[in-house]
N, C-alpha and C. Protein backbone atom coordinates (compact mmCIF):
# COMPACT_ATOMS: atom_id res chain seq x y z
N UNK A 1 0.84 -1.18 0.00
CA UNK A 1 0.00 0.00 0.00
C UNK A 1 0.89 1.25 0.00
N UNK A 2 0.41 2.27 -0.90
CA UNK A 2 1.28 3.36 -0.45
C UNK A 2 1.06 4.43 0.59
N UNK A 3 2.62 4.86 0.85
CA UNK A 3 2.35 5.94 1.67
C UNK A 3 2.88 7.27 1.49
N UNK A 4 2.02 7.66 0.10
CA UNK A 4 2.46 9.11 -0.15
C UNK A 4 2.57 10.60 0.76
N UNK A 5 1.97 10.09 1.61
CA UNK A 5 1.68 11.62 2.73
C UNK A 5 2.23 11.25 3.74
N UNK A 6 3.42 10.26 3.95
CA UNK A 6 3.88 9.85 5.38
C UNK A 6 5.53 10.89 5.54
N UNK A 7 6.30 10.76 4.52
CA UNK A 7 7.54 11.77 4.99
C UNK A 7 8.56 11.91 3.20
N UNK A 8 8.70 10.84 2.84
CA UNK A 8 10.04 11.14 1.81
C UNK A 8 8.97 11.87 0.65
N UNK A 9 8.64 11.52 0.33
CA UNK A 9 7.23 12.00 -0.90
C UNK A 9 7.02 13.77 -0.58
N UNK A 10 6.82 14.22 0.30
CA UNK A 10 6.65 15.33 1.19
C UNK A 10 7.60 16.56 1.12
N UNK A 11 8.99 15.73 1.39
CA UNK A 11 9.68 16.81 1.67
C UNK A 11 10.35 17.39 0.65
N UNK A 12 10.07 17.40 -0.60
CA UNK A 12 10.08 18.39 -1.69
C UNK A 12 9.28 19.61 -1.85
N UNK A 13 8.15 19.03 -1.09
CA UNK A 13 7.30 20.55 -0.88
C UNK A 13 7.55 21.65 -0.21
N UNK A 14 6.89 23.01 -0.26
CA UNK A 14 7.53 23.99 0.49
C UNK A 14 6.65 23.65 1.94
N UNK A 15 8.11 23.93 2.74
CA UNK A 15 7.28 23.61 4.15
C UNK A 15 6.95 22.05 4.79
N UNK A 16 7.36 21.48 3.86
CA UNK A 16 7.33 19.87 3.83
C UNK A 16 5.35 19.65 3.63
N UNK A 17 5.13 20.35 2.92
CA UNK A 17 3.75 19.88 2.77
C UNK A 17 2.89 20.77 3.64
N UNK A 18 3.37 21.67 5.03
CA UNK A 18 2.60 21.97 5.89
C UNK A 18 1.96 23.76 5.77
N UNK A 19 1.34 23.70 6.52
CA UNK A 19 0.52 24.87 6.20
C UNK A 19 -0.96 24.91 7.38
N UNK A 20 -1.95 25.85 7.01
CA UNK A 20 -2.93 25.96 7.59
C UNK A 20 -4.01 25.64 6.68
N UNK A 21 -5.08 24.81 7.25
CA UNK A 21 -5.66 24.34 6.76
C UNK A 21 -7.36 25.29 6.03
N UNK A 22 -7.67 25.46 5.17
CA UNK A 22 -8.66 26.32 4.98
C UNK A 22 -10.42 25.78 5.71
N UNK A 23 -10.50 24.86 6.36
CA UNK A 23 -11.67 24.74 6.78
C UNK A 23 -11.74 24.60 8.40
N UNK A 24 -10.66 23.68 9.02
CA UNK A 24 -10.93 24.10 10.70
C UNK A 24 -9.67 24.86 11.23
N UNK A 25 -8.76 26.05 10.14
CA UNK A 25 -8.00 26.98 10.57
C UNK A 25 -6.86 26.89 11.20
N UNK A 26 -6.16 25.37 11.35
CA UNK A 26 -5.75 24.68 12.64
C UNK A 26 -4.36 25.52 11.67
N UNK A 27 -3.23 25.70 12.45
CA UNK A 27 -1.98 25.84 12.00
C UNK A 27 -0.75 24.72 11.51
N UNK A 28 0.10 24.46 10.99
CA UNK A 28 1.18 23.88 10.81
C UNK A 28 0.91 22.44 10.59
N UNK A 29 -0.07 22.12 10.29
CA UNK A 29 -0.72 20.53 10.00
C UNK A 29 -0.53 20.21 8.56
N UNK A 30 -0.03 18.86 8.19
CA UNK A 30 0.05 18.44 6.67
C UNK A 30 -1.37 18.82 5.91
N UNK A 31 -1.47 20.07 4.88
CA UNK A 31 -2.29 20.30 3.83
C UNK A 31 -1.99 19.32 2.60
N UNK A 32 -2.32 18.10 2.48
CA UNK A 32 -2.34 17.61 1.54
C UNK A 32 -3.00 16.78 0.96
N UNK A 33 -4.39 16.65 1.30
CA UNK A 33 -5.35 16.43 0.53
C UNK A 33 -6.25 17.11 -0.30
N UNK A 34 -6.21 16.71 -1.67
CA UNK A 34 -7.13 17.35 -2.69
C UNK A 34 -8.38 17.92 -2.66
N UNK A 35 -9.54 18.63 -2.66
CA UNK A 35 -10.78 18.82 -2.10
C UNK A 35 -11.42 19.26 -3.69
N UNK A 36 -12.68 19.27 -4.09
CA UNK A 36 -13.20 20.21 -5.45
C UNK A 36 -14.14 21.25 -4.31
N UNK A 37 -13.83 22.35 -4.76
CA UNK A 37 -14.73 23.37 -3.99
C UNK A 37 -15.53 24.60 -4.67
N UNK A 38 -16.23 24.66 -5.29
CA UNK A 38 -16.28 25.76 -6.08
C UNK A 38 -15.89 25.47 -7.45
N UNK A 39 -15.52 25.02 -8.09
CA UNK A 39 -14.69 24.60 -9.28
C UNK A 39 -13.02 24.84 -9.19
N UNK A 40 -12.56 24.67 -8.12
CA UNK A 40 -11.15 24.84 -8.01
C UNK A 40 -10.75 23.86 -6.79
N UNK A 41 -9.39 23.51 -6.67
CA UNK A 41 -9.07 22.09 -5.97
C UNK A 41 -8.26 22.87 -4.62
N UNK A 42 -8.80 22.40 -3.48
CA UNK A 42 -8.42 23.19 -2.66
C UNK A 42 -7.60 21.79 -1.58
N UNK A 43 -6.30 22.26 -1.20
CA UNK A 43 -5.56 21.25 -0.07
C UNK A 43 -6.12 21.47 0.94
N UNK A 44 -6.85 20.10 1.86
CA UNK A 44 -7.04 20.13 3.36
C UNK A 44 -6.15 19.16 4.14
N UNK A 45 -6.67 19.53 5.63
CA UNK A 45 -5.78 18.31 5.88
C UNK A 45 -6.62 16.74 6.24
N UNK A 46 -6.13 15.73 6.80
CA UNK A 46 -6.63 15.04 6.73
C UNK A 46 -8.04 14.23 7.29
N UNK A 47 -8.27 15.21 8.91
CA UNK A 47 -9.27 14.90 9.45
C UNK A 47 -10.44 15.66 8.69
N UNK A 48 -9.92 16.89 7.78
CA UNK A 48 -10.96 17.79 7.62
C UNK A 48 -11.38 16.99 5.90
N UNK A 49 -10.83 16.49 5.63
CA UNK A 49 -10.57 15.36 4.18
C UNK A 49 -11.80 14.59 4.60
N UNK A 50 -12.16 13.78 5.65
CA UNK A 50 -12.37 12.95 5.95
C UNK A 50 -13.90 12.98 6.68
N UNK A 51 -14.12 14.13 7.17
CA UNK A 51 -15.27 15.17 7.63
C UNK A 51 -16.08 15.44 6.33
N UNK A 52 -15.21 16.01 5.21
CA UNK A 52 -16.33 16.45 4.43
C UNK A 52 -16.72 15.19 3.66
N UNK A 53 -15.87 14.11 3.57
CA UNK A 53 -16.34 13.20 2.40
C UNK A 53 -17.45 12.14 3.36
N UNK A 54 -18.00 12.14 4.51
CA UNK A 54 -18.61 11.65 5.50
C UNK A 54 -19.90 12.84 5.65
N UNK A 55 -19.81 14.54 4.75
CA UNK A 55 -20.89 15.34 5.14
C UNK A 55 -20.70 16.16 6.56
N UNK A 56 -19.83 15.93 7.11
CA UNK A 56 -20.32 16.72 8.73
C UNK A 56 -19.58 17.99 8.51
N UNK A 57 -18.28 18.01 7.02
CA UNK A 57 -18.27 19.66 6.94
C UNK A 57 -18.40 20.07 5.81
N UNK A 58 -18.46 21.26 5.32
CA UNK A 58 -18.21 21.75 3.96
C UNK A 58 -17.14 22.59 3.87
N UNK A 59 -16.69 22.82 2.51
CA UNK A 59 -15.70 23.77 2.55
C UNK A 59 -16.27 24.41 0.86
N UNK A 60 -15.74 25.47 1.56
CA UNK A 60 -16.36 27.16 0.46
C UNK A 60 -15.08 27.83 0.12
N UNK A 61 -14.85 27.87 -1.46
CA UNK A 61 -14.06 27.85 -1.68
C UNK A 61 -14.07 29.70 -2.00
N UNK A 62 -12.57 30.61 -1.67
CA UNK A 62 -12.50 32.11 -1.35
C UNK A 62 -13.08 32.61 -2.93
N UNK A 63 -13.06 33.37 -3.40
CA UNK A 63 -12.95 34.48 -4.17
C UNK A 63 -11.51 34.73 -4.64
N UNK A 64 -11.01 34.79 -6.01
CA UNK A 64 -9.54 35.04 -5.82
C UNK A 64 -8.57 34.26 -5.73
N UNK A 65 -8.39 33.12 -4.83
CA UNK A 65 -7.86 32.37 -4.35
C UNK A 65 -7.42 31.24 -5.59
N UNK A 66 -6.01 31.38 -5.93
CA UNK A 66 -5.55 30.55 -7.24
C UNK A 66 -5.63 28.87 -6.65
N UNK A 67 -5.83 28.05 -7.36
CA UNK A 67 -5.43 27.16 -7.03
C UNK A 67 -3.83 26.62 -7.09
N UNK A 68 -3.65 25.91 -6.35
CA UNK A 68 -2.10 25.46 -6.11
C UNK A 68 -1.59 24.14 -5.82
């Protein structure tokens, strides 16, 4: 099985992948799951990944906001 989001895969990214997450705000947590929001692909992290594809959150995607 793979484990793309566990560490070597990662640390080419800026920040090693990490960041703040756009739906529960949390700081310095791996952003690296894909989301469609609006018509643009937005990184969450993983509990919040896992929340919306289960319904208990949504995520609204900004105004402006390029995808990346």
């Amino acid at each position: 099985m793979s484990k793309a989001h566990r560490g070597k895969g990662i640390r080419e990214l800026t920040s090693q992948g990490r960041g703040e997450c756009p739906v529960c705000r949390r700081n310095n947590v791996k952003v690296l799951y894909e989301l469609e929001a609006g018509g643009s692909k937005v990184k969450v992290c993983k509990t919040c990944k896992a929340a919306v594809s289960h319904g208990k959150k949504h995520v609204e995607a900004k105004q402006g906001e390029a995808a990346s």
